[in-house]
C-alpha atoms as a PDB file:
ATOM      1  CA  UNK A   1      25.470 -31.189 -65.930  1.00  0.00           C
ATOM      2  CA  UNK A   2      26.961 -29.940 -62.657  1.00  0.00           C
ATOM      3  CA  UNK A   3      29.231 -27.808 -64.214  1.00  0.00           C
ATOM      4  CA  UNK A   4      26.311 -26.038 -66.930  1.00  0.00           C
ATOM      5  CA  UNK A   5      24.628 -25.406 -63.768  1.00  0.00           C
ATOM      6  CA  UNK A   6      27.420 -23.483 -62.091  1.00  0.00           C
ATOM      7  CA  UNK A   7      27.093 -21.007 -64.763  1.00  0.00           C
ATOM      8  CA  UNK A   8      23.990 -19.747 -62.886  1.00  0.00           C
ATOM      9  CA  UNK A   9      25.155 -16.944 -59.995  1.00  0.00           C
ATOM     10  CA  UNK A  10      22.003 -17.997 -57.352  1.00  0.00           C
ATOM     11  CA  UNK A  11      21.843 -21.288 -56.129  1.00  0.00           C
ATOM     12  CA  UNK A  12      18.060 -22.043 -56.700  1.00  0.00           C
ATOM     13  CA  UNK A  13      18.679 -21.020 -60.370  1.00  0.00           C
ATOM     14  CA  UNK A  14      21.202 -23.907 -60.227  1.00  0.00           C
ATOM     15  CA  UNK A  15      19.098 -26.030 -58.833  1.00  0.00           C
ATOM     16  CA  UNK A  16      16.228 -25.377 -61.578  1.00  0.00           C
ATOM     17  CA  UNK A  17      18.913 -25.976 -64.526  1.00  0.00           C
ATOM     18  CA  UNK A  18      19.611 -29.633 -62.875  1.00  0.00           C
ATOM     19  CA  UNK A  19      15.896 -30.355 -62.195  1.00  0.00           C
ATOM     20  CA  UNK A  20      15.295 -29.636 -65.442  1.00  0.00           C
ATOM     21  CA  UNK A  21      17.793 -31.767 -67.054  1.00  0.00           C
ATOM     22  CA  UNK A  22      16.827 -34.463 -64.435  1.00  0.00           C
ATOM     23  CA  UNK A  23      13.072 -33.581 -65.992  1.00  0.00           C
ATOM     24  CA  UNK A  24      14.245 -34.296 -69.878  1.00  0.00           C
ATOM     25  CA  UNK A  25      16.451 -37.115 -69.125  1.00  0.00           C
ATOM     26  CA  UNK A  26      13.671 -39.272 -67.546  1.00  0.00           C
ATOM     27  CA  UNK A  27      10.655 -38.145 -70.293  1.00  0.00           C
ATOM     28  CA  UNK A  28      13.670 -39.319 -72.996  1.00  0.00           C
ATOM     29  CA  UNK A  29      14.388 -42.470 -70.873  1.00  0.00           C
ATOM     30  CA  UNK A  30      10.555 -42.912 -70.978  1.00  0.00           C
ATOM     31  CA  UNK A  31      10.764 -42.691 -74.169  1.00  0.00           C
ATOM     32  CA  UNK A  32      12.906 -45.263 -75.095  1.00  0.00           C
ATOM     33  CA  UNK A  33      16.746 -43.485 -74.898  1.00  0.00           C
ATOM     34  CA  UNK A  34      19.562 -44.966 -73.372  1.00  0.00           C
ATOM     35  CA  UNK A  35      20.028 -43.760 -69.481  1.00  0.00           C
ATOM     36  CA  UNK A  36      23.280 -41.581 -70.929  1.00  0.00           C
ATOM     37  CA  UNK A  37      21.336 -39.358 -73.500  1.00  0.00           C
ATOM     38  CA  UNK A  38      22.114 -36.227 -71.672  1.00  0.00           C
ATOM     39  CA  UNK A  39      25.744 -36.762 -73.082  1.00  0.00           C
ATOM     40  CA  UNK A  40      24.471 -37.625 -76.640  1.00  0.00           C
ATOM     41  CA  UNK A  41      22.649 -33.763 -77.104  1.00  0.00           C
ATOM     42  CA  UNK A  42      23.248 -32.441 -79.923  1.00  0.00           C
ATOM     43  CA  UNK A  43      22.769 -28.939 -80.473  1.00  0.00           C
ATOM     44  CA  UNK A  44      21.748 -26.330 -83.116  1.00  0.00           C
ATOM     45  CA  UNK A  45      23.059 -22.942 -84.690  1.00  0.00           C
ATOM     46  CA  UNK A  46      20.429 -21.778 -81.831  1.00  0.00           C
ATOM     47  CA  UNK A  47      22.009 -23.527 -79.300  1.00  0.00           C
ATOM     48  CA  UNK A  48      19.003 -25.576 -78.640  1.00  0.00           C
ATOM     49  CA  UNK A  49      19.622 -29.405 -77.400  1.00  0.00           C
ATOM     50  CA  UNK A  50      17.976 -31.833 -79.384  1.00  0.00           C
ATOM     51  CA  UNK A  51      18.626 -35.698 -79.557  1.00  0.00           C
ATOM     52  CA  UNK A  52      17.538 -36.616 -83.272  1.00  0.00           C
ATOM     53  CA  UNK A  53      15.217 -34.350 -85.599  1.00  0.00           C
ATOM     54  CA  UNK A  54      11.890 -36.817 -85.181  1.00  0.00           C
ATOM     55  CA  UNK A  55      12.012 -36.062 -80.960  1.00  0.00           C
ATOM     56  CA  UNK A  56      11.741 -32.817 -79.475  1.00  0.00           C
ATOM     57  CA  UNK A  57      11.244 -31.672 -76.339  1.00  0.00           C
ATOM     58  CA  UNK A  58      11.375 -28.555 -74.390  1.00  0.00           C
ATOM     59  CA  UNK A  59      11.834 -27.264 -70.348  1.00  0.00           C
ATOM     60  CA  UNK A  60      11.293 -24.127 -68.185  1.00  0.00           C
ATOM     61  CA  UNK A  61      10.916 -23.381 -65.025  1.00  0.00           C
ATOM     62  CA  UNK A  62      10.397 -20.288 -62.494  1.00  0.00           C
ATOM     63  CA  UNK A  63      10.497 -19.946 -58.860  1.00  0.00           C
ATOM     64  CA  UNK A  64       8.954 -23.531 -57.826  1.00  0.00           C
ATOM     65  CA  UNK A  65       8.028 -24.649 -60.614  1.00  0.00           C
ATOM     66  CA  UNK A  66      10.326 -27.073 -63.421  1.00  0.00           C
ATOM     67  CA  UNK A  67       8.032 -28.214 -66.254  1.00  0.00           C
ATOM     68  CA  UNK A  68       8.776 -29.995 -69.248  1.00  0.00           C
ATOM     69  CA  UNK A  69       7.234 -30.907 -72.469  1.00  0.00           C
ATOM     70  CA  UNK A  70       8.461 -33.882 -75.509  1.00  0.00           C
ATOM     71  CA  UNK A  71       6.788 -35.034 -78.578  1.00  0.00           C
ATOM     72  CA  UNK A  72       8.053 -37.687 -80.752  1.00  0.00           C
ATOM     73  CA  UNK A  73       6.424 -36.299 -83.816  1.00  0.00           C
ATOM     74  CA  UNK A  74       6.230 -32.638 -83.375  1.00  0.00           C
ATOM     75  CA  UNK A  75       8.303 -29.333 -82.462  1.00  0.00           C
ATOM     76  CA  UNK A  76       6.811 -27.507 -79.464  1.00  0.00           C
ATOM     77  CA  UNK A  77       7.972 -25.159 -76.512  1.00  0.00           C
ATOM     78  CA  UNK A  78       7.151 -24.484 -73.361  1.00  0.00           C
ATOM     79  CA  UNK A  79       6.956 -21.605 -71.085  1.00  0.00           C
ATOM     80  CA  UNK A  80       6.074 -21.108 -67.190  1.00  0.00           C
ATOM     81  CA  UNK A  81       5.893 -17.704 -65.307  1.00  0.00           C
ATOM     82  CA  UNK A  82       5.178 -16.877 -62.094  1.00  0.00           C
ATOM     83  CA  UNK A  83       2.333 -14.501 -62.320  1.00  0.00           C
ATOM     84  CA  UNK A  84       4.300 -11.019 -59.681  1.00  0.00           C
ATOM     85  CA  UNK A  85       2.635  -7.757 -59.786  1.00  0.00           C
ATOM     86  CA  UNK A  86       4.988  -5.366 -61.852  1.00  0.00           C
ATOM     87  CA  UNK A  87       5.236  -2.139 -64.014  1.00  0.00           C
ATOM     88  CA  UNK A  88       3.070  -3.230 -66.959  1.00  0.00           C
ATOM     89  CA  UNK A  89       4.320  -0.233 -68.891  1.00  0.00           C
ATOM     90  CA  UNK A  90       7.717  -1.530 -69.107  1.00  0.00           C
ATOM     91  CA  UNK A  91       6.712  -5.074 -70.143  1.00  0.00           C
ATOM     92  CA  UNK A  92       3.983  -4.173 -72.556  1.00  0.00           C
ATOM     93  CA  UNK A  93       6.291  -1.830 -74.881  1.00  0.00           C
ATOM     94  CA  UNK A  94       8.340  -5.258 -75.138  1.00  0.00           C
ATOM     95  CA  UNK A  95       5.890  -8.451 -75.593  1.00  0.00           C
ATOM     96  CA  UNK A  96       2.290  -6.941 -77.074  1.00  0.00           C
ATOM     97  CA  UNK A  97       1.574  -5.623 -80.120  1.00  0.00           C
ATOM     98  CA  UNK A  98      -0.773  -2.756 -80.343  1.00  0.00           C
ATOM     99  CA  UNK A  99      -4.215  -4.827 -80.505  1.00  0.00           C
ATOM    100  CA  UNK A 100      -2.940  -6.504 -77.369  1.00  0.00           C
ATOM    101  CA  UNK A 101      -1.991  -3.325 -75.676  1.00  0.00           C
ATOM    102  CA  UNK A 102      -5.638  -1.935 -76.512  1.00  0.00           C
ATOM    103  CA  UNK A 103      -6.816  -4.867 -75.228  1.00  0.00           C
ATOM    104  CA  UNK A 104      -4.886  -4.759 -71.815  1.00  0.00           C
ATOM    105  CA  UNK A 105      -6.931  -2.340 -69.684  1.00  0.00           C
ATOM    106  CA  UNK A 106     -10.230  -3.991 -71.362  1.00  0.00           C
ATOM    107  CA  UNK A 107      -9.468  -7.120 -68.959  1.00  0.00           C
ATOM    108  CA  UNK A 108     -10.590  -7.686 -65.475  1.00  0.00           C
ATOM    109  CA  UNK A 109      -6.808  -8.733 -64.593  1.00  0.00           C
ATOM    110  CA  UNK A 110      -4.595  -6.948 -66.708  1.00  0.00           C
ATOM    111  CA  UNK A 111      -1.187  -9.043 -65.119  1.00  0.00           C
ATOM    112  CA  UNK A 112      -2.909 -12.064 -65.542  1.00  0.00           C
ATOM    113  CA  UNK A 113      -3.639 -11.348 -69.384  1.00  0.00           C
ATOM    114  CA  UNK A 114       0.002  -9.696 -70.057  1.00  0.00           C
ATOM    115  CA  UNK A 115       1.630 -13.221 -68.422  1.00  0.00           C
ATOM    116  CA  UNK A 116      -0.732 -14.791 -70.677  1.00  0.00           C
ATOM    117  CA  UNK A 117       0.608 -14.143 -73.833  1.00  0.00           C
ATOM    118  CA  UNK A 118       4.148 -13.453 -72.035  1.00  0.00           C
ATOM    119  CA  UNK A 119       4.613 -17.369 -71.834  1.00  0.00           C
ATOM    120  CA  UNK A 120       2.442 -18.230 -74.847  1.00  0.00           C
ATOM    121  CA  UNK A 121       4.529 -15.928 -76.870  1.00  0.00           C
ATOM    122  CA  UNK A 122       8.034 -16.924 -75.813  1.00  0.00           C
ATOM    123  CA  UNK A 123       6.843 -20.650 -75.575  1.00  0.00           C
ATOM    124  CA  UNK A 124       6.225 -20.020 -79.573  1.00  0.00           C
ATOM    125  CA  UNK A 125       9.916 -18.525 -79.553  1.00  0.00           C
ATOM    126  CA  UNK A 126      11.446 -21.210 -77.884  1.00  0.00           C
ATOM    127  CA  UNK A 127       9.272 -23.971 -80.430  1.00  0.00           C
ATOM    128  CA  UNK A 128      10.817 -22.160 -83.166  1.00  0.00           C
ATOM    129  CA  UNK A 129      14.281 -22.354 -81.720  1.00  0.00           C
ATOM    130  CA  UNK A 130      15.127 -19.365 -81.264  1.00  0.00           C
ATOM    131  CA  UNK A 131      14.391 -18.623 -77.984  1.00  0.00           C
ATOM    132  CA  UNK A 132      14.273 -14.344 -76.867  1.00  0.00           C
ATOM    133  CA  UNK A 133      16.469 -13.533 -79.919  1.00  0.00           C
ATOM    134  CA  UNK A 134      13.032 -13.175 -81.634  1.00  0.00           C
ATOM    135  CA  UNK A 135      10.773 -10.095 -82.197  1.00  0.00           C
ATOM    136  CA  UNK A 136       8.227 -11.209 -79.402  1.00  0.00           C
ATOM    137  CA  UNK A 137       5.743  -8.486 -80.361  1.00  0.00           C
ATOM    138  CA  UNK A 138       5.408  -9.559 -84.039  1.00  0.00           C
ATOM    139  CA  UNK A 139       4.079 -12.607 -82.625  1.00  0.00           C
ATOM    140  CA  UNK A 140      -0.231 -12.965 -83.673  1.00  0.00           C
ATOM    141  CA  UNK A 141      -2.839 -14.740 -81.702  1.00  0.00           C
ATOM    142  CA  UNK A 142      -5.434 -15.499 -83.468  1.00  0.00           C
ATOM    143  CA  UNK A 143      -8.101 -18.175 -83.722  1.00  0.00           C
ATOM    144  CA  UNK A 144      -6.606 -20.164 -81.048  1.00  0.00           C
ATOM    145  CA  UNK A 145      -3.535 -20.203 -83.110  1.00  0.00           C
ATOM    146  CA  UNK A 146      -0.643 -18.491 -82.250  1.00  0.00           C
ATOM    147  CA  UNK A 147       1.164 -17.131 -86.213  1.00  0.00           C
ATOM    148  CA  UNK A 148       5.180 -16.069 -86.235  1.00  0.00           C
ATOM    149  CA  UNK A 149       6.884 -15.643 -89.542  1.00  0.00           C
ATOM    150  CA  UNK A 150       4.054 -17.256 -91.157  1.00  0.00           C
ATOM    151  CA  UNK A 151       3.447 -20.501 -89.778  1.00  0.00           C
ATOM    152  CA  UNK A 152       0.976 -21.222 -87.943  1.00  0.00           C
ATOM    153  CA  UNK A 153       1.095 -23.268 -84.537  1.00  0.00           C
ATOM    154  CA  UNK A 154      -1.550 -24.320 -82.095  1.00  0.00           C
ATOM    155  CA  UNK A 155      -1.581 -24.229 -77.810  1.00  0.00           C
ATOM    156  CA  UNK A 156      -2.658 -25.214 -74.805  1.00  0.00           C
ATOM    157  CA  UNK A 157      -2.954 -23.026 -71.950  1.00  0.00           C
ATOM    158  CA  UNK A 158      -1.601 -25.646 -68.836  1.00  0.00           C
ATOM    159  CA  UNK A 159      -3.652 -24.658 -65.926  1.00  0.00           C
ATOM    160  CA  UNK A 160      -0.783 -26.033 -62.992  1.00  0.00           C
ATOM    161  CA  UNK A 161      -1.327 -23.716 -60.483  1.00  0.00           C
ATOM    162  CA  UNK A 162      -3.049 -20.449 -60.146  1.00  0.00           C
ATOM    163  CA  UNK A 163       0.299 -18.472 -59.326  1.00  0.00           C
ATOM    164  CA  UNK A 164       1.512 -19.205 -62.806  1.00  0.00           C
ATOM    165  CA  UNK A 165       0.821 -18.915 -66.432  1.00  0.00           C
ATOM    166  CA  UNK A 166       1.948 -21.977 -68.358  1.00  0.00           C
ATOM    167  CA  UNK A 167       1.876 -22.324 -72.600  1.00  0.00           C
ATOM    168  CA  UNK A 168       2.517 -25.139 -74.394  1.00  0.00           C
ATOM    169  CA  UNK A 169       2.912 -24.477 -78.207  1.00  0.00           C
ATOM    170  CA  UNK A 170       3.130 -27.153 -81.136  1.00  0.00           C
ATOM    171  CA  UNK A 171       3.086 -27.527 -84.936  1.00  0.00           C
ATOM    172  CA  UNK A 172       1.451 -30.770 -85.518  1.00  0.00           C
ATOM    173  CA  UNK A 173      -1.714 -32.249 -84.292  1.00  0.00           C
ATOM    174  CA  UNK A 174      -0.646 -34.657 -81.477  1.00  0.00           C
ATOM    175  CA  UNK A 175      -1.517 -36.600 -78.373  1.00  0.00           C
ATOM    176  CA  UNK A 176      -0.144 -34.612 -75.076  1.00  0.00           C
ATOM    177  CA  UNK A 177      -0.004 -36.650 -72.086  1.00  0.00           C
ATOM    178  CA  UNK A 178       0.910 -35.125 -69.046  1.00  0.00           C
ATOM    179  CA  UNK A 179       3.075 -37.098 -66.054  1.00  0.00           C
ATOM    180  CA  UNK A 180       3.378 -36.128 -62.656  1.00  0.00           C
ATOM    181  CA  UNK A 181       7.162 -36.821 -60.942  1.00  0.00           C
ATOM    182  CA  UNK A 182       8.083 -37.038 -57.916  1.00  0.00           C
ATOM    183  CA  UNK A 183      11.989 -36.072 -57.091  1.00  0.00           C
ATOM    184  CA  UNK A 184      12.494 -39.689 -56.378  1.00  0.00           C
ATOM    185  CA  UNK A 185      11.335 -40.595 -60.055  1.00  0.00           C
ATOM    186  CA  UNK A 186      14.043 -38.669 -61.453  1.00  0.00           C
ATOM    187  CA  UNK A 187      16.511 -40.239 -60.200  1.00  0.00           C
ATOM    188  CA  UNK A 188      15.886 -43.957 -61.457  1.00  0.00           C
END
């Protein structure tokens, strides 16, 4: 794990890659998987970890925040930004289609909307597996449904702080629960 991390030039980065690991091994361990499943990932053509095909499970993180997501009967991703003031022209071109850009200006916080569908889109992305590789604005929202390549999957806007916009995005009708850790609980 150390030495994935060290792949990361800034120390805090490396510090979110081993929370984050920390983060999956203890919702797996939760779940029922042997203390040592870190070493038993398996990985796809993607490059996305996975332990078997029923289990899936998903992490991100920005600035303070590390947040994962599993399911034991559904794929899903998960996506956390921390909401900055920036050039919205340069992002826009890249993640909204044009309804969305129409729609931009028409909101009382135009950042706030373009993070929005920022992390709902590439949590969609990273669900599918294939992370940023993806066309991110060919991505629909519609009816509370979020529609790539045509499948449909469903969302939940995570309200965890009001600096952030976090997406959770799933294919299957399932039961979320969410768990608060403390450092200390991550490393029992």
């Amino acid at each position: 794990m150390v030495s994935k991390a060290n792949f990361y030039l800034k120390e805090p980065d490396k510090l979110r890659y081993i929370l984050g690991r920390m983060l999956i091994r203890k919702m797996l361990v939760d779940f029922g998987f042997p203390g040592t499943v870190l070493h038993e990932l398996k990985y796809d053509l993607n490059e996305r970890p996975y332990v078997n095909r029923t289990f899936d499970f998903n992490i991100s993180h920005s600035e303070d925040i590390v947040i994962g997501a599993i399911s034991g009967d559904s794929k899903l991703g998960i996506d956390v930004e921390k909401i900055e003031e920036r050039n919205l022209n340069e992002l826009k071109e890249i993640i909204l289609n044009n309804r969305e850009r129409a729609n931009l200006y028409l909101t009382k916080d135009p950042v706030r909307y373009l993070y929005d569908i920022w992390t709902l889109k590439e949590a969609l992305l990273k669900a599918v597996g294939i992370g940023l590789k993806g066309s991110i604005n060919e991505i629909l929202i519609l009816n509370e449904s979020v529609h790539y390549d045509g499948l449909r999957w469903s969302y939940i806007k995570l309200g965890i702080s009001s600096d952030y916009s976090c997406h959770l995005v799933y294919n299957r009708q399932t039961t979320i629960q969410t768990k608060n850790l403390t450092i200390s609980d991550l490393f029992e």
